[in-house]
C-alpha atoms as a PDB file:
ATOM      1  CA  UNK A   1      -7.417   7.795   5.613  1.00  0.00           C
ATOM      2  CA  UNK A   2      -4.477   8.306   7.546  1.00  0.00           C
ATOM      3  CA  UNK A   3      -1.228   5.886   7.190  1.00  0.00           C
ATOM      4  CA  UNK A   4       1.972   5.417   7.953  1.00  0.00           C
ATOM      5  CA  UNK A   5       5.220   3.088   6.689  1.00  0.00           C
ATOM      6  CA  UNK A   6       8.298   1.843   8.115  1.00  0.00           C
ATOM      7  CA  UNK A   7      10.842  -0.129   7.081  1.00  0.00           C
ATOM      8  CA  UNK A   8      11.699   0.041   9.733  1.00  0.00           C
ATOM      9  CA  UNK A   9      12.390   3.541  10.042  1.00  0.00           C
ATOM     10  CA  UNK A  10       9.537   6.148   8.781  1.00  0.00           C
ATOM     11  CA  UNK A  11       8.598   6.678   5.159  1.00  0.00           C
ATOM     12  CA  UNK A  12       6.862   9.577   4.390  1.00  0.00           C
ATOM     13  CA  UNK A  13       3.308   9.143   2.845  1.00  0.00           C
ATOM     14  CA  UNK A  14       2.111  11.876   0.896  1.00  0.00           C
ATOM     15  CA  UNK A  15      -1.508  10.256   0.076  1.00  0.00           C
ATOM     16  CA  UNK A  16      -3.247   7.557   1.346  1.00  0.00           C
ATOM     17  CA  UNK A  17      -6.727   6.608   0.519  1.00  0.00           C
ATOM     18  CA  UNK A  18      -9.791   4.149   0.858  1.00  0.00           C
ATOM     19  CA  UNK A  19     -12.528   3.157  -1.395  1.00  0.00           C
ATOM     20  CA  UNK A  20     -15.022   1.002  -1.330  1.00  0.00           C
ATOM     21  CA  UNK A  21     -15.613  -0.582  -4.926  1.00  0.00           C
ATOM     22  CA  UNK A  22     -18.134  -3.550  -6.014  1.00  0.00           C
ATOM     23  CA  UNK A  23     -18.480  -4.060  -2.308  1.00  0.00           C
ATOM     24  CA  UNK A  24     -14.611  -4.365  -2.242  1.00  0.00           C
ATOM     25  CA  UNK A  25     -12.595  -2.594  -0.263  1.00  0.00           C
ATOM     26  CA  UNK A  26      -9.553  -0.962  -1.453  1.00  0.00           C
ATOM     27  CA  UNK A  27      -6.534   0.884  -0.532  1.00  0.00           C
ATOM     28  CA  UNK A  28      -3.895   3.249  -2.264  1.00  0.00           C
ATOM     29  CA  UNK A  29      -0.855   4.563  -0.997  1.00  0.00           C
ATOM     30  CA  UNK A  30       1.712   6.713  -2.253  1.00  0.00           C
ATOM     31  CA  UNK A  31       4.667   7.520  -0.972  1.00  0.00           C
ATOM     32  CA  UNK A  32       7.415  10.148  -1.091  1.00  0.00           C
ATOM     33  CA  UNK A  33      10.657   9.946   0.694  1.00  0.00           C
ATOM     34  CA  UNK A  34      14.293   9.238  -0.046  1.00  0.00           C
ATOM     35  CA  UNK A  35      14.306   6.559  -2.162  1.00  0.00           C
ATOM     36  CA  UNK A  36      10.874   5.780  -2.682  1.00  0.00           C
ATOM     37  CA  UNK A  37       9.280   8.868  -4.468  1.00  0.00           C
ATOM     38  CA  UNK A  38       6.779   8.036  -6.396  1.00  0.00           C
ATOM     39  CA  UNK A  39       5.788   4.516  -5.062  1.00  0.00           C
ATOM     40  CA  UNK A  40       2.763   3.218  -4.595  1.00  0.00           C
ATOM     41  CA  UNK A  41       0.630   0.395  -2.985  1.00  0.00           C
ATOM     42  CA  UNK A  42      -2.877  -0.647  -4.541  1.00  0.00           C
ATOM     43  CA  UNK A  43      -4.020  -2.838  -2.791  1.00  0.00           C
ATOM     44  CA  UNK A  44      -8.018  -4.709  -2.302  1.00  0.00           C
ATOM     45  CA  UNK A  45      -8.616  -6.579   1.485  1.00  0.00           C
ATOM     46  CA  UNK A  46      -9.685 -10.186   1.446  1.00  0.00           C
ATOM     47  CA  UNK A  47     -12.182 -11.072   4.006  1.00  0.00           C
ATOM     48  CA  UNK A  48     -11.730 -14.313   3.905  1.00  0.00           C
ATOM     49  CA  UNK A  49      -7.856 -14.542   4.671  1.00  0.00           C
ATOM     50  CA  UNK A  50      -8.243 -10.754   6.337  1.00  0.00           C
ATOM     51  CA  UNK A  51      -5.178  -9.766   4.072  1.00  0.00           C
ATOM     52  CA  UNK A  52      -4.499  -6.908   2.113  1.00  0.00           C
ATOM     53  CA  UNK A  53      -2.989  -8.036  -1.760  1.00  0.00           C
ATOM     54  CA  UNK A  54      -2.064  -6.172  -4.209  1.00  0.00           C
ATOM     55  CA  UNK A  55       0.984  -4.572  -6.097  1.00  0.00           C
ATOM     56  CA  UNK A  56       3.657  -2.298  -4.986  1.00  0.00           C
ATOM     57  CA  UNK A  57       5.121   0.009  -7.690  1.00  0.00           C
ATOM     58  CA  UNK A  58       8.630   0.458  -7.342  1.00  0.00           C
ATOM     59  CA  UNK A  59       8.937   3.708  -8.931  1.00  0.00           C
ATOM     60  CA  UNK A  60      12.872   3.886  -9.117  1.00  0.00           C
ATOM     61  CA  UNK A  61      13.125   0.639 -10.553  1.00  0.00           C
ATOM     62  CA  UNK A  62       9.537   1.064 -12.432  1.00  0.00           C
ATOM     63  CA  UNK A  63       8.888  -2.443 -10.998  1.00  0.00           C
ATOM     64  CA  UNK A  64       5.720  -4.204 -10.207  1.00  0.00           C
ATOM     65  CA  UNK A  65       5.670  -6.572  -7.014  1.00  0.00           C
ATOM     66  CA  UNK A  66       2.683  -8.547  -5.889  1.00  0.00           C
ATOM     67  CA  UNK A  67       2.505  -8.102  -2.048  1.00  0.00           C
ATOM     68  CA  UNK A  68       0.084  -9.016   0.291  1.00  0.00           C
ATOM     69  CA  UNK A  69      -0.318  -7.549   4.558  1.00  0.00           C
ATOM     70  CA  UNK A  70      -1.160  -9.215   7.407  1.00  0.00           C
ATOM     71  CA  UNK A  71      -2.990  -8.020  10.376  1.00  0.00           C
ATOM     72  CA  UNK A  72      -1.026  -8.223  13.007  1.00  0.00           C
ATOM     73  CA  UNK A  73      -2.748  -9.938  16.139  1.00  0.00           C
END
């Protein structure tokens, strides 16, 4: 899988990947820039509200954060 982050300015992602599990879809992200090494997004798409939720780990702060991503239209 191949992804990219900004905020707004580019993060660098060192690993991205998709798996499909229970018929669920998921996504992990980790990435590994100034500031953010270390950090990652699991995250599982909902069909039905075609959103991506999950939890961002802050690794600086080793905080949790529910998030959730839209698709932009």
């Amino acid at each position: 899988m191949e992804a990219g982050y900004f905020n707004p300015r580019p993060i660098n992602v060192s690993k991205a990947q998709a798996s499909k599990e229970g018929g669920k879809i998921k996504v992990f992200v980790e990435l590994s820039d100034v500031g953010y090494p270390g950090s990652t997004y699991t995250l599982t798409h909902d069909p039905k509200e075609d959103v991506l939720r999950g939890v961002y780990f802050q690794a600086a702060m080793k905080q949790n954060f529910d998030v959730y991503f839209t698709r932009m239209k």
